[in-house]
N, C-alpha and C. Protein backbone atom coordinates (compact mmCIF):
# COMPACT_ATOMS: atom_id res chain seq x y z
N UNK A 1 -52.60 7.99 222.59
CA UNK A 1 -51.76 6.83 222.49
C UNK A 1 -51.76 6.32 221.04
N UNK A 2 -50.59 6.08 220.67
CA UNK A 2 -50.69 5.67 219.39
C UNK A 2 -51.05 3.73 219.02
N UNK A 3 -51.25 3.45 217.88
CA UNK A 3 -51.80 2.26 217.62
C UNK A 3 -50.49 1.86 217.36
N UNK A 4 -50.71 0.10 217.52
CA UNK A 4 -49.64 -0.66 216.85
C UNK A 4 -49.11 -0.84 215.81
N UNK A 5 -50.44 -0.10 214.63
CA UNK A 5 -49.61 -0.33 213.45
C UNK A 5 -49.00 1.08 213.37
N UNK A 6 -49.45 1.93 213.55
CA UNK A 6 -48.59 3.34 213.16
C UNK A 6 -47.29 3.13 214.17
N UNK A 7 -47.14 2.58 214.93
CA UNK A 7 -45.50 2.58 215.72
C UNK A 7 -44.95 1.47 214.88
N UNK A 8 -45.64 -0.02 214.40
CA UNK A 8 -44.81 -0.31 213.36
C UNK A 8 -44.48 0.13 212.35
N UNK A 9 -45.22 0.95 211.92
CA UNK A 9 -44.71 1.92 210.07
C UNK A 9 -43.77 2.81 210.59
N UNK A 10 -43.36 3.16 211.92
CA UNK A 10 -42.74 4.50 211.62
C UNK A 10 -41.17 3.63 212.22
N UNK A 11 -41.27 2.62 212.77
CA UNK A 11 -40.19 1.48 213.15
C UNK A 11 -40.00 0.77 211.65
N UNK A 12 -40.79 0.49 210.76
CA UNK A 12 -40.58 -0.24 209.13
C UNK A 12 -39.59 0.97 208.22
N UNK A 13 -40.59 1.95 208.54
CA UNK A 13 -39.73 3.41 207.74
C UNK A 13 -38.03 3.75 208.45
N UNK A 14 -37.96 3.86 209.88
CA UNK A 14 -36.35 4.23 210.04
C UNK A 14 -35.49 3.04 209.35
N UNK A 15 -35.88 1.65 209.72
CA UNK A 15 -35.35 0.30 208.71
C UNK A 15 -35.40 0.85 207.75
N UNK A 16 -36.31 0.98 207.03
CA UNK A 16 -35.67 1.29 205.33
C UNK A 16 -34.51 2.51 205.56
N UNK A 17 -35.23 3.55 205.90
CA UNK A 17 -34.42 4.50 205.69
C UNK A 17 -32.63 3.83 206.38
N UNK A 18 -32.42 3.71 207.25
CA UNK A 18 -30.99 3.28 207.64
C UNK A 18 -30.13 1.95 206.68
N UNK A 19 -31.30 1.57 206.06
CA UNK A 19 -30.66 0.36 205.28
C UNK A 19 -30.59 1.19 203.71
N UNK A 20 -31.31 1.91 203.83
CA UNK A 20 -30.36 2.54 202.38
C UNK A 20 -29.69 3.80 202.41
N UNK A 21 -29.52 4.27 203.69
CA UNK A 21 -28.23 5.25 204.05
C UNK A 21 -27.03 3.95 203.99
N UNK A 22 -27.25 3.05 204.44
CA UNK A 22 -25.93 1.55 204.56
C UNK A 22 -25.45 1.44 203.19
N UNK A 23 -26.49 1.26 202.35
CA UNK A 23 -26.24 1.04 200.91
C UNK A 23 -25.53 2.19 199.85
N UNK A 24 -26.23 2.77 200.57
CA UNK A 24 -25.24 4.53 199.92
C UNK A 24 -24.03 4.31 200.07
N UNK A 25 -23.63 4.82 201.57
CA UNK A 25 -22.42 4.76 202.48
C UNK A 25 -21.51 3.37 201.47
N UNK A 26 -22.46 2.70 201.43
CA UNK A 26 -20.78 1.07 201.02
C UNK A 26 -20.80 1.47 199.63
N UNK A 27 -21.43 1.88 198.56
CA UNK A 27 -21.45 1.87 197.29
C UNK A 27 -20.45 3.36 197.16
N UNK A 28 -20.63 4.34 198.29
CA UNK A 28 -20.13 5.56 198.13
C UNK A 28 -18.42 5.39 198.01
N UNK A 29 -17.67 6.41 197.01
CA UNK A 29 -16.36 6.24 196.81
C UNK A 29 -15.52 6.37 198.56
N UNK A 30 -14.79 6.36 198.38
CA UNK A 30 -13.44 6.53 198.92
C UNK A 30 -13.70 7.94 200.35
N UNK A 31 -13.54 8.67 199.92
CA UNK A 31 -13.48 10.24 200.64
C UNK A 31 -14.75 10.32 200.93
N UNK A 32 -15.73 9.76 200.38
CA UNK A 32 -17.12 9.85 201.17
C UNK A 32 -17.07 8.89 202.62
N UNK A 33 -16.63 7.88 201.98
CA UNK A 33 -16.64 6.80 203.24
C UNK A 33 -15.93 7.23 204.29
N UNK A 34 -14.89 8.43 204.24
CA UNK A 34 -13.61 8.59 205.19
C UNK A 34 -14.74 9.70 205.83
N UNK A 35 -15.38 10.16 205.70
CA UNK A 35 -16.46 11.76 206.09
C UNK A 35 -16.67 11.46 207.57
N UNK A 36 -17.60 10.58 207.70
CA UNK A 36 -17.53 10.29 209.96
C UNK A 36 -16.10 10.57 210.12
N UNK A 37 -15.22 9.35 209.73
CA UNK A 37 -14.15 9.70 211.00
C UNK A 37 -13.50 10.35 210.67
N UNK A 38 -13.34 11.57 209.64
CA UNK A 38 -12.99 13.02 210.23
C UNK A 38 -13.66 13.49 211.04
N UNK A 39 -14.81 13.61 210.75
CA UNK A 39 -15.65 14.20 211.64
C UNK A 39 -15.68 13.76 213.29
N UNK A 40 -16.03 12.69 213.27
CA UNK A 40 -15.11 11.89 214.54
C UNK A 40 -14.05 12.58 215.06
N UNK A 41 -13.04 12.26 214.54
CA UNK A 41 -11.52 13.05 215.09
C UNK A 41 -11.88 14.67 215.53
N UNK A 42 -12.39 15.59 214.39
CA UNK A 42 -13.15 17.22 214.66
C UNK A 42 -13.33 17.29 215.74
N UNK A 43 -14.70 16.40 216.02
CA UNK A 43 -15.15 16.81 217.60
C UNK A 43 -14.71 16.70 218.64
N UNK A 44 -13.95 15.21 218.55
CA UNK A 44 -13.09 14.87 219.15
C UNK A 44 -12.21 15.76 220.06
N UNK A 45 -11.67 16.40 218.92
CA UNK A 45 -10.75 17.51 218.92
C UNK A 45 -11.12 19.20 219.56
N UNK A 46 -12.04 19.33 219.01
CA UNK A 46 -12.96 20.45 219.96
C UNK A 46 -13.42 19.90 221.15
N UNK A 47 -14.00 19.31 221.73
CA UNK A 47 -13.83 18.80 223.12
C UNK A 47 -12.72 19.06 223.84
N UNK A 48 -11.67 18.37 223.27
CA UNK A 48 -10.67 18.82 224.10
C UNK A 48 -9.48 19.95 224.28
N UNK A 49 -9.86 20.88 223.21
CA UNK A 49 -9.62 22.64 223.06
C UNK A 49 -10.33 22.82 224.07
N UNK A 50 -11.91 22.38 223.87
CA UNK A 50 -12.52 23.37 224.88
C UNK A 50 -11.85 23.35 226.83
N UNK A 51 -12.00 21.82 226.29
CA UNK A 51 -11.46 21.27 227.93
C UNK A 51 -10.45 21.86 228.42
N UNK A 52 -9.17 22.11 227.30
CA UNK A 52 -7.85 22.97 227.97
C UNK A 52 -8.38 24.02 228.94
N UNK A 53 -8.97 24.55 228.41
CA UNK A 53 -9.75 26.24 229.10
C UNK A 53 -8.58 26.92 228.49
N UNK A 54 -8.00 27.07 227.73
CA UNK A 54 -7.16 28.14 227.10
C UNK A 54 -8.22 29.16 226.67
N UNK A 55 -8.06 30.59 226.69
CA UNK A 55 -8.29 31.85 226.16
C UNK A 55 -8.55 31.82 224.70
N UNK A 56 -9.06 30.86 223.86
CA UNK A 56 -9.54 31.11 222.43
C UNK A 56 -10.33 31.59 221.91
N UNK A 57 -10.67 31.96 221.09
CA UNK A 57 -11.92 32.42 220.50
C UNK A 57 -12.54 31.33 219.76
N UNK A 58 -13.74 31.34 219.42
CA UNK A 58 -14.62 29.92 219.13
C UNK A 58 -13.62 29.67 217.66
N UNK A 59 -13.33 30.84 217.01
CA UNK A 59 -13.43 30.52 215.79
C UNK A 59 -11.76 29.70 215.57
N UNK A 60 -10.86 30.12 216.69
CA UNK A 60 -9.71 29.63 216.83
C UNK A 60 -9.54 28.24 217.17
N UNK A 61 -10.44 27.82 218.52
CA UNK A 61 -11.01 26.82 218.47
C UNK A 61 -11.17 25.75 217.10
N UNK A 62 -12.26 26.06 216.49
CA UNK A 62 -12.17 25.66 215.41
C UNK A 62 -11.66 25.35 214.44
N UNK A 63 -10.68 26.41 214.17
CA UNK A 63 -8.98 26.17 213.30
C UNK A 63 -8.38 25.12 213.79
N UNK A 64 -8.32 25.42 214.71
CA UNK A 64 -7.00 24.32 215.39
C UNK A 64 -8.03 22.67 215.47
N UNK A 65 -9.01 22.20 215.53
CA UNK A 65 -9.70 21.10 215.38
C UNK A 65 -9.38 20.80 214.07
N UNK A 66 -9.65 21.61 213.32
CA UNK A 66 -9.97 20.87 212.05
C UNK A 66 -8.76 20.73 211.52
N UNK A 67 -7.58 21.31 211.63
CA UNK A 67 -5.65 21.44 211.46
C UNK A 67 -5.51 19.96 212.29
N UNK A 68 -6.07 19.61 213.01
CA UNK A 68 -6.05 18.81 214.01
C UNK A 68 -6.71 17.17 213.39
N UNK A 69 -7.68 17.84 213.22
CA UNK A 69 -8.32 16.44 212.14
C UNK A 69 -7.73 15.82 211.19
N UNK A 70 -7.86 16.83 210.10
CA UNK A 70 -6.60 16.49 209.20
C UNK A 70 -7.14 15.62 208.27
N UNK A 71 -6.57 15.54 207.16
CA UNK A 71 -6.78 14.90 205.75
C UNK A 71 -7.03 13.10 206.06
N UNK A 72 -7.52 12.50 204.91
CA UNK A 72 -7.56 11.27 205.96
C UNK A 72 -5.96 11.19 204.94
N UNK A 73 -5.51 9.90 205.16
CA UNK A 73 -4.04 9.40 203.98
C UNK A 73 -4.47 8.91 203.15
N UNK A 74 -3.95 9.25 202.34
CA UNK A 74 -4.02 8.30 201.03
C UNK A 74 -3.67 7.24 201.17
N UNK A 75 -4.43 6.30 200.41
CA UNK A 75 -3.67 4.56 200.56
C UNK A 75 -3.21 4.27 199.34
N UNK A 76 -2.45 3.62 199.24
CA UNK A 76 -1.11 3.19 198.03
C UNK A 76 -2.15 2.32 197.03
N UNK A 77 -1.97 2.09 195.90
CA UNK A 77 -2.67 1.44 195.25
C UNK A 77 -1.53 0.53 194.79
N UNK A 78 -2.02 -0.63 195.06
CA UNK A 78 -0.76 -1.89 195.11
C UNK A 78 -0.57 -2.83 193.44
């Protein structure tokens, strides 16, 4: 069984660690910040290739997700 303080250090450590993945992430440009929700949309998107049950091959599969995902847009600079 572990002690209370080693379950608090390793609960103090994911806090840090997630609060400066946060700090990355907001300081990070543009196309970094857009990275989840492609990725988001991807899987998204493979899920429901797979779900069709169409005859693909994984790797076709895959084409078509990520054709599917797609660029994020550019936003206008005003």
């Amino acid at each position: 069984m572990k002690s209370n303080s080693e379950a608090g250090r390793k609960r103090a450590k994911a806090l840090l660690t997630a609060a400066l993945a946060g700090l990355f992430l907001w300081g990070a440009p543009e196309p970094v910040r857009a990275v989840p929700g492609t990725a988001h949309r991807f899987v998204c998107n493979l899920a429901a290739v797979e779900a069709a049950g169409g005859k693909m091959s994984f790797w076709d599969r895959v084409t078509v997700s990520l054709v599917l995902a797609g660029g994020n847009p550019r936003r206008q600079s005003s």
